[in-house]
N, C-alpha and C. Protein backbone atom coordinates (compact mmCIF):
# COMPACT_ATOMS: atom_id res chain seq x y z
N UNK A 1 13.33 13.88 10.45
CA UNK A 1 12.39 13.35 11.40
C UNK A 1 12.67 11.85 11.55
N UNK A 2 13.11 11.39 12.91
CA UNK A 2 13.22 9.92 12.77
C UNK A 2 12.02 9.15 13.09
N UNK A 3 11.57 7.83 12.51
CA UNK A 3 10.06 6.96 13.46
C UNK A 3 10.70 6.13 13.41
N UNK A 4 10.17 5.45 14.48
CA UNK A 4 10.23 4.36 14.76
C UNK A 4 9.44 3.58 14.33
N UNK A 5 9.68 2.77 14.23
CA UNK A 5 9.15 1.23 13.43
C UNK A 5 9.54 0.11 14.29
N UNK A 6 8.69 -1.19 13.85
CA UNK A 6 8.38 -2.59 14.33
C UNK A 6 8.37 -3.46 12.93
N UNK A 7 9.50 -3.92 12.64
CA UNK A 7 9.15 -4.71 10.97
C UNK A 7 9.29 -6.29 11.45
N UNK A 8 8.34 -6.47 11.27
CA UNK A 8 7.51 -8.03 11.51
C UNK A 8 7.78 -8.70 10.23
N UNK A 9 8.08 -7.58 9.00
CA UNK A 9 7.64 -8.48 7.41
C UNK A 9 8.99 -9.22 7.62
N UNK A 10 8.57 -9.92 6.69
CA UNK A 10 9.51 -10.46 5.62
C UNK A 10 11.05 -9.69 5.20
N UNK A 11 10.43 -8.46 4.67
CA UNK A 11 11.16 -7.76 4.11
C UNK A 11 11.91 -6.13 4.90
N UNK A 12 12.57 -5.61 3.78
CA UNK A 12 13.33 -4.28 4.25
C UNK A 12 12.31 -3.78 5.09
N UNK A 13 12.70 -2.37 5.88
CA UNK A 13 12.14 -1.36 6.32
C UNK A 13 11.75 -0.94 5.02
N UNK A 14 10.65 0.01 4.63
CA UNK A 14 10.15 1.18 3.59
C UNK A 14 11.32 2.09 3.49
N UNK A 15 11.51 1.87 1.78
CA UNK A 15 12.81 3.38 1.80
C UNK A 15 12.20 4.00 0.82
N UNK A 16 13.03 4.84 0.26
CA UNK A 16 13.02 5.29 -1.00
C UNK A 16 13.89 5.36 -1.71
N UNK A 17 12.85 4.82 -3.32
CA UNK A 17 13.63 4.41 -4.33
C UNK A 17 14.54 5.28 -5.08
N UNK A 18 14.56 6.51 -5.02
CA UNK A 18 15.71 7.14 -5.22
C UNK A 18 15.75 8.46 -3.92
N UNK A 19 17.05 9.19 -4.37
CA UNK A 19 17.37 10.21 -3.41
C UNK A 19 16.01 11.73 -3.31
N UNK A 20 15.66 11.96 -4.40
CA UNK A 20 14.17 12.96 -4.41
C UNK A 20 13.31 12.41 -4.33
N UNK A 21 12.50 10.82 -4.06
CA UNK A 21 11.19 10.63 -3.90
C UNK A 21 10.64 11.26 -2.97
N UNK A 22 9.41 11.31 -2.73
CA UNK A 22 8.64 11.69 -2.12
C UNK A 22 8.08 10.89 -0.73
N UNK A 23 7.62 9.59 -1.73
CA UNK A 23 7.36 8.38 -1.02
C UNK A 23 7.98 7.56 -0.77
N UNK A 24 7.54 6.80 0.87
CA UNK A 24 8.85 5.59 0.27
C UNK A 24 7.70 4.40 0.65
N UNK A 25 8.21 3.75 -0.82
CA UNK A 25 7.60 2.45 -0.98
C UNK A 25 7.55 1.26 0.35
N UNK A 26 5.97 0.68 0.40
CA UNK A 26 5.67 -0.39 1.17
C UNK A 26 5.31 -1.50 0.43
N UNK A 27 6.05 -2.68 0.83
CA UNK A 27 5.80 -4.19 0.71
C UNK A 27 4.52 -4.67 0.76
N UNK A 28 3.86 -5.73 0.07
CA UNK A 28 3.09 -6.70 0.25
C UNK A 28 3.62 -7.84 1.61
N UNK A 29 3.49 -7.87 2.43
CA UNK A 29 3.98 -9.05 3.19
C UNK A 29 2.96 -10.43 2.88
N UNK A 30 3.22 -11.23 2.26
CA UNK A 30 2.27 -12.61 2.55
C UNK A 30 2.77 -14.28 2.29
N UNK A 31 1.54 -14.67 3.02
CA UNK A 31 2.41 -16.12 3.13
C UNK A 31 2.46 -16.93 1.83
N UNK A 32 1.10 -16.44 0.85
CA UNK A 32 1.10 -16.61 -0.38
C UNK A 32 0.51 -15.70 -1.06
N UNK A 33 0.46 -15.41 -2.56
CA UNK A 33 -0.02 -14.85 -3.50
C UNK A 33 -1.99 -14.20 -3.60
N UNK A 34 -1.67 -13.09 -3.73
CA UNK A 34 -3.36 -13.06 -3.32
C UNK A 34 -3.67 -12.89 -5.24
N UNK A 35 -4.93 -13.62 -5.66
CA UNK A 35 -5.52 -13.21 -7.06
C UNK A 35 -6.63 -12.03 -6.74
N UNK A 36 -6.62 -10.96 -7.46
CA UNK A 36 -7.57 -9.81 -7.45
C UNK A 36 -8.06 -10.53 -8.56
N UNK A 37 -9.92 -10.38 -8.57
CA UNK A 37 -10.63 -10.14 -9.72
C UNK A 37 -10.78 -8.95 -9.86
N UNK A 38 -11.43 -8.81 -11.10
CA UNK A 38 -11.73 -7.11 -12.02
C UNK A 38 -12.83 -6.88 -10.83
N UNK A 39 -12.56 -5.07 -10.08
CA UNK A 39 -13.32 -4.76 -9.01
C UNK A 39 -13.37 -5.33 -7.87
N UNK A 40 -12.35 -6.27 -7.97
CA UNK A 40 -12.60 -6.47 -6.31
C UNK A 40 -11.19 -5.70 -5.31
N UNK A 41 -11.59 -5.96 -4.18
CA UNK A 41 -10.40 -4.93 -3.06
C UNK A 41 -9.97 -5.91 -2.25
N UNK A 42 -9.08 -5.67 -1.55
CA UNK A 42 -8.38 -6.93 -0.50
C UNK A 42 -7.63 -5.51 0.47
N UNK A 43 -7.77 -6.45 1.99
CA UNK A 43 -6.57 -5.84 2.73
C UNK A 43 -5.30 -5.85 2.40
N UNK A 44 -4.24 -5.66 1.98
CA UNK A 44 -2.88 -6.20 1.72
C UNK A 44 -2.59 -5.60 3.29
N UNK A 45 -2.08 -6.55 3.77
CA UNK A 45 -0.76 -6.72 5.35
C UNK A 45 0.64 -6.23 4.79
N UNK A 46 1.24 -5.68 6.07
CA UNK A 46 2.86 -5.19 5.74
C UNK A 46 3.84 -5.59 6.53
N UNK A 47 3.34 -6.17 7.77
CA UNK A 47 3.97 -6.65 9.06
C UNK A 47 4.94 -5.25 9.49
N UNK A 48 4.30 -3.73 9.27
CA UNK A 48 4.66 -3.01 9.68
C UNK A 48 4.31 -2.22 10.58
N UNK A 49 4.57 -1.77 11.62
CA UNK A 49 4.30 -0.72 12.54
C UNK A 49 4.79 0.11 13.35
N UNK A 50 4.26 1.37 13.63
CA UNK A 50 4.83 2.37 13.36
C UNK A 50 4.55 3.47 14.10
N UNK A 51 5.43 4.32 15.17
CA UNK A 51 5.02 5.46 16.17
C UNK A 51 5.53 6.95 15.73
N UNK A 52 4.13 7.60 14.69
CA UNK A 52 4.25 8.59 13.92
C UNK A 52 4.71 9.50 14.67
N UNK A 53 5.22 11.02 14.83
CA UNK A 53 5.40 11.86 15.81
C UNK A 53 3.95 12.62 15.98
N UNK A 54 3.10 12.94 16.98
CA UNK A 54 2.32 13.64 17.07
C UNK A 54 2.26 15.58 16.17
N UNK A 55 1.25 15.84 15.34
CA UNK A 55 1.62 16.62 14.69
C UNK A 55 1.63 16.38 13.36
N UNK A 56 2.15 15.05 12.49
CA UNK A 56 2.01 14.22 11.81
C UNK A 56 1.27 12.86 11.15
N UNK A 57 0.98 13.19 10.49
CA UNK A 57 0.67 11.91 9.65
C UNK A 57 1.02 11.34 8.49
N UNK A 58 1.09 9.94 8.53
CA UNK A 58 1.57 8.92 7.39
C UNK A 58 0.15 9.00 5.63
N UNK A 59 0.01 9.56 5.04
CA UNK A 59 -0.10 9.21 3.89
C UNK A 59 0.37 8.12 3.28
N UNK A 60 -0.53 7.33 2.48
CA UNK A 60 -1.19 5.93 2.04
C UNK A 60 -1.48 6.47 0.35
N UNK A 61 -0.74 6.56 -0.70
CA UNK A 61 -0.62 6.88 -1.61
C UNK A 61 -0.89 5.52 -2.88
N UNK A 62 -1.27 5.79 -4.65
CA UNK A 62 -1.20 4.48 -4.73
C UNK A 62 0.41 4.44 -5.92
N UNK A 63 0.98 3.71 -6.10
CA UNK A 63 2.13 3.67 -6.89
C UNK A 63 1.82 3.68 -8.25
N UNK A 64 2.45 4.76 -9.15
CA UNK A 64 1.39 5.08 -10.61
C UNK A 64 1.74 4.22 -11.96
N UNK A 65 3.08 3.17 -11.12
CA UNK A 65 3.55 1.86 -12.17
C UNK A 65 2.21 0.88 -11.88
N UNK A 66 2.11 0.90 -10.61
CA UNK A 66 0.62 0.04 -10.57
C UNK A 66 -0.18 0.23 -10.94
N UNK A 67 -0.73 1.18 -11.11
CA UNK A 67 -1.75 2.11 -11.89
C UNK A 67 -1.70 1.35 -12.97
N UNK A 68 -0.80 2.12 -13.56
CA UNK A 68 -0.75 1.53 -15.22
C UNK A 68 -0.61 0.25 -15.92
N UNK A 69 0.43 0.07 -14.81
CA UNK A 69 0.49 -1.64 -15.81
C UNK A 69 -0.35 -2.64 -15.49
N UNK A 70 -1.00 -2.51 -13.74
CA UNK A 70 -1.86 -4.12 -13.49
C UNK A 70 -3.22 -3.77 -12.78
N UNK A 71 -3.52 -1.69 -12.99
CA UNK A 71 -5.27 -1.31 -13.09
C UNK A 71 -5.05 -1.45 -11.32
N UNK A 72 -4.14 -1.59 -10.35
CA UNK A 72 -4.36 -1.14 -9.16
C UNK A 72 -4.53 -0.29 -8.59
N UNK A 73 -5.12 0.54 -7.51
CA UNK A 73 -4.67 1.63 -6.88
C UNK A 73 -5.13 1.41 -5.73
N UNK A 74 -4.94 2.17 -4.69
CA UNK A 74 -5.21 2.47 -2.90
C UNK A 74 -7.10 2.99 -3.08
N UNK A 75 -7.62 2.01 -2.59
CA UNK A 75 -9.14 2.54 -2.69
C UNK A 75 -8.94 3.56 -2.11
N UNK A 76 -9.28 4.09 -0.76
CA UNK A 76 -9.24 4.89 -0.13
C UNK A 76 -8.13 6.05 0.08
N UNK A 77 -7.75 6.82 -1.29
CA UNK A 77 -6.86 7.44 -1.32
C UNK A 77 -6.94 9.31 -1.12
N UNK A 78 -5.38 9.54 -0.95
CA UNK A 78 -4.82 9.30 0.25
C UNK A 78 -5.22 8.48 1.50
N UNK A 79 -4.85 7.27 2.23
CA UNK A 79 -5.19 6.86 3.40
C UNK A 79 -4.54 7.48 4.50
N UNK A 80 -4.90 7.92 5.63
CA UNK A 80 -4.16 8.64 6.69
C UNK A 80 -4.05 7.62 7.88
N UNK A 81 -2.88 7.59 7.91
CA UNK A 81 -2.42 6.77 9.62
C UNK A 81 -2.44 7.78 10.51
N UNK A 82 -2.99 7.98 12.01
CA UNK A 82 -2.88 8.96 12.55
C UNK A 82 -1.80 8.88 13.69
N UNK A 83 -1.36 9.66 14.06
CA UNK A 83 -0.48 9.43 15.12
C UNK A 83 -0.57 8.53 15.98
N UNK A 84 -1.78 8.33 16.63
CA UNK A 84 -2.06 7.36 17.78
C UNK A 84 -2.40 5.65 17.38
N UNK A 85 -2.18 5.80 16.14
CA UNK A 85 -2.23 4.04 15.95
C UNK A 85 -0.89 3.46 15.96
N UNK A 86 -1.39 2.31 16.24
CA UNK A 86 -0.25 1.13 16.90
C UNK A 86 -0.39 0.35 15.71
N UNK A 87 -1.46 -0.21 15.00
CA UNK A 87 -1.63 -1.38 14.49
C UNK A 87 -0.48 -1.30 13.38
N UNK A 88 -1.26 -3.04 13.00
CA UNK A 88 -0.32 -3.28 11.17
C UNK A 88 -0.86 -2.38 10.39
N UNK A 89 0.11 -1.90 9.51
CA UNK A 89 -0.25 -1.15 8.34
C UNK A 89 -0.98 -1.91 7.48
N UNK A 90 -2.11 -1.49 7.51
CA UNK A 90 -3.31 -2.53 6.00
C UNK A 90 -2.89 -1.50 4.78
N UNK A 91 -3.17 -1.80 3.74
CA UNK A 91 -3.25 -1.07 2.48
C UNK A 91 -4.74 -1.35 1.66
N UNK A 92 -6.00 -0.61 1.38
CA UNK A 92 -6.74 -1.09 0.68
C UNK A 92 -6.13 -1.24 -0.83
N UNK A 93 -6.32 -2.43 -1.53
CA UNK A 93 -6.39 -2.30 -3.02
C UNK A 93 -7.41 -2.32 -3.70
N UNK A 94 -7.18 -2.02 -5.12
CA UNK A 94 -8.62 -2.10 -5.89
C UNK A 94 -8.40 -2.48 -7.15
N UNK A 95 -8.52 -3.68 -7.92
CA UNK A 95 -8.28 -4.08 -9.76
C UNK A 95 -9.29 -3.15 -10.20
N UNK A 96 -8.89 -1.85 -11.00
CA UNK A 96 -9.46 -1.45 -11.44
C UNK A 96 -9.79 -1.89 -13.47
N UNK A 97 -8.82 -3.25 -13.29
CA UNK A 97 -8.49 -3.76 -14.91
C UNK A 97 -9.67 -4.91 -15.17
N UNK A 98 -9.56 -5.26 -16.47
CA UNK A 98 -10.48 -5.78 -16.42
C UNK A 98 -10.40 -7.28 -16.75
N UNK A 99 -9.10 -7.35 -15.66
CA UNK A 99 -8.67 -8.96 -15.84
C UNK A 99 -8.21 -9.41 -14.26
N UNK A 100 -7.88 -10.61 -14.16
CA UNK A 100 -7.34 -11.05 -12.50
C UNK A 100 -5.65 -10.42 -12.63
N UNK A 101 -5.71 -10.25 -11.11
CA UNK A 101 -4.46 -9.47 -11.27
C UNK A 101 -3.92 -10.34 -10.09
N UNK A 102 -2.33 -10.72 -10.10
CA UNK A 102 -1.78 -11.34 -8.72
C UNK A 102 -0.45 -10.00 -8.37
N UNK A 103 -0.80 -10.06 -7.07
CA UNK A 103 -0.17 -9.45 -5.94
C UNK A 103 0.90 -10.56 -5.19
N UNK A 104 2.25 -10.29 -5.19
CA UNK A 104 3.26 -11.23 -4.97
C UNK A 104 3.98 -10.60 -3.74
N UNK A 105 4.21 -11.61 -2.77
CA UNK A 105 4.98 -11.22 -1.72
C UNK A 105 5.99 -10.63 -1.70
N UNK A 106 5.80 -9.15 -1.07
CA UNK A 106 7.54 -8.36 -1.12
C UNK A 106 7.09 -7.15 -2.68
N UNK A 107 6.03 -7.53 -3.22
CA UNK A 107 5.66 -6.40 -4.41
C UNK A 107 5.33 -5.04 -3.72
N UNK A 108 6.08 -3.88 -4.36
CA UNK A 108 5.87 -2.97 -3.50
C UNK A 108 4.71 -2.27 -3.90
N UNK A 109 3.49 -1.85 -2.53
CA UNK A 109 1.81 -1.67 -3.20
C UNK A 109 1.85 -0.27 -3.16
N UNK A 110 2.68 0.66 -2.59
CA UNK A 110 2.09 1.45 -2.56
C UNK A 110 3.37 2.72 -1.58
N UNK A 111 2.80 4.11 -1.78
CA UNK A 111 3.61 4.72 -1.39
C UNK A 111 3.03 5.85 0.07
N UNK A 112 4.22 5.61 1.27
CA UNK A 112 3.95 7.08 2.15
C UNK A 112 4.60 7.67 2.62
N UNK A 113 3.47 8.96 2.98
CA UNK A 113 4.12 10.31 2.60
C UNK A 113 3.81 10.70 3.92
N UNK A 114 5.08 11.19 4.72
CA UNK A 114 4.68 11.82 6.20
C UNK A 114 4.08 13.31 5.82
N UNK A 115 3.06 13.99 6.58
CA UNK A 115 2.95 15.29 6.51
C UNK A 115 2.92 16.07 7.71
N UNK A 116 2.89 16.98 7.19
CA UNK A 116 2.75 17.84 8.78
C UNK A 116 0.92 18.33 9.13
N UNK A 117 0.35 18.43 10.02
CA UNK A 117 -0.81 19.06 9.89
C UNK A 117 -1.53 19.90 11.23
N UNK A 118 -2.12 20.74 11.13
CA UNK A 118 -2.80 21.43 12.23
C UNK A 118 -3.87 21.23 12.65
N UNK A 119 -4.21 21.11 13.75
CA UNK A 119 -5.77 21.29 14.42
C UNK A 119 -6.37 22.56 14.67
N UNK A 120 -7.66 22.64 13.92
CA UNK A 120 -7.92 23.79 14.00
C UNK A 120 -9.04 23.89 14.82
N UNK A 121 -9.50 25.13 15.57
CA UNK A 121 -10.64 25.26 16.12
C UNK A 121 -11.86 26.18 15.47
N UNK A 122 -13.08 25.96 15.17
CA UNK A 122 -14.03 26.35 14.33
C UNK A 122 -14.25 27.57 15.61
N UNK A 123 -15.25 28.59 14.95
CA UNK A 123 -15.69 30.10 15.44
C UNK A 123 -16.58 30.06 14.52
N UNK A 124 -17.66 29.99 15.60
CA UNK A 124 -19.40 30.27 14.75
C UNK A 124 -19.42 32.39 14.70
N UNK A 125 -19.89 32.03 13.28
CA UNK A 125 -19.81 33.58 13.58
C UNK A 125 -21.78 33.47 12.15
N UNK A 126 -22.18 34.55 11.54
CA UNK A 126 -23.22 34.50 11.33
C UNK A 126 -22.72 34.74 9.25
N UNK A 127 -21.84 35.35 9.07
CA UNK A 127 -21.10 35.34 8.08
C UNK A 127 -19.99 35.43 7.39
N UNK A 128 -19.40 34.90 6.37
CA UNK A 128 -17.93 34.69 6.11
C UNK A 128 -17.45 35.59 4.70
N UNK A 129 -16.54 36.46 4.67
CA UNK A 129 -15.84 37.03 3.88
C UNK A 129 -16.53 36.68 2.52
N UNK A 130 -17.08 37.58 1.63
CA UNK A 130 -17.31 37.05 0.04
C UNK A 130 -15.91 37.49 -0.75
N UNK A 131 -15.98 36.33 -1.65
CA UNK A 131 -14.70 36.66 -2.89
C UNK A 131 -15.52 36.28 -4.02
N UNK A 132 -14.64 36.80 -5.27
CA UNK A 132 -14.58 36.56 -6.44
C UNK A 132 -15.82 35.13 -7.30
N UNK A 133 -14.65 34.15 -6.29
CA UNK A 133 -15.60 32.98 -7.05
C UNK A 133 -16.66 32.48 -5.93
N UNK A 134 -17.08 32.62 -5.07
CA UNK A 134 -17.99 32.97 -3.79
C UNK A 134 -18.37 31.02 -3.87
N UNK A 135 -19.69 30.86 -3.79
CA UNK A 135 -19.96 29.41 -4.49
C UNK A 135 -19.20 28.20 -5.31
N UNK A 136 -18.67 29.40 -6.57
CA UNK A 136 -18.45 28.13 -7.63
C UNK A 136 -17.47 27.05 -7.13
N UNK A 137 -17.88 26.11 -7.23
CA UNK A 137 -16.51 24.55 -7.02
C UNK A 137 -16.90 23.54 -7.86
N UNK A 138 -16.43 22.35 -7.84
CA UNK A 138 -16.26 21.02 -8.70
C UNK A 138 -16.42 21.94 -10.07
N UNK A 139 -14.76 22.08 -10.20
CA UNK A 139 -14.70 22.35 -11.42
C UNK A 139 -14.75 23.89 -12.01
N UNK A 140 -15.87 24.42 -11.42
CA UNK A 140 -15.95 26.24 -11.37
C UNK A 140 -15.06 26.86 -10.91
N UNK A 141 -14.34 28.22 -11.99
CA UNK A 141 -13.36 28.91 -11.76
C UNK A 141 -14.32 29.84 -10.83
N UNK A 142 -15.30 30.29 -11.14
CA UNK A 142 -16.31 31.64 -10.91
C UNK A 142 -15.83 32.81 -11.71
N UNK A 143 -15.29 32.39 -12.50
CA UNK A 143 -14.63 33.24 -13.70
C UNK A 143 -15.09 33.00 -15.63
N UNK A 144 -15.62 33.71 -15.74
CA UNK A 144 -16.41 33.08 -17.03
C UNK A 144 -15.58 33.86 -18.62
């Protein structure tokens, strides 16, 4: 699948870091260093943009080295770009550590994942098929 892109950053196009990733890593673009406190979120900018194919969407993933080593992740995760946006790619972040964390220009925040997806159309009807585990969820097999 080819997209097209608009790279405004600083930096590369988004690739991936090896030949099986999944994701391919996005840049911090900035003019300087942003400090996260413990719990707080920031827009991070990418100076990227991007004309998904209709049918598709961009997944907004968070990178699980960030995770671990400096308590970041993508608030709003998975984030979905939808086909019809134009804009810059924002990234929410979040210090989930319990110290200030700095975010450095060109640090890569985060990972996405094109998918494929369908539109579906709902049918009111008055009842729906029972199974096995009928109710049970968060967590419930319906199997005891």
């Amino acid at each position: 699948m080819k997209v097209k892109i608009i790279n405004k950053s600083k930096h590369e196009n988004p690739n991936y870091s090896t030949r099986y990733s999944a994701g391919l890593d996005l840049r911090a673009n900035l003019n300087e260093s942003i400090i996260l406190k413990p719990f707080e979120r920031v827009l991070v900018k990418t100076g990227l943009f991007i004309e998904i194919p209709v049918g598709y969407e961009a997944q907004i993933r968070p990178r699980s080295g960030l995770a671990l080593k400096k308590g970041l992740t993508v608030l709003n995760s998975p984030g979905t770009i939808d086909s019809d946006y134009r804009g810059e790619i924002g990234v929410i972040l979040i210090n989930l550590s319990q110290e200030e964390v700095i975010i450095e220009d060109g640090e890569r925040i985060c990972q996405m994942i094109f998918a494929k997806y369908e539109h579906v159309e709902f049918i009111n009807v008055d009842h729906i098929a029972e199974t096995l585990r009928g109710d049970g969820g968060f967590g419930h097999t319906g199997i005891e």
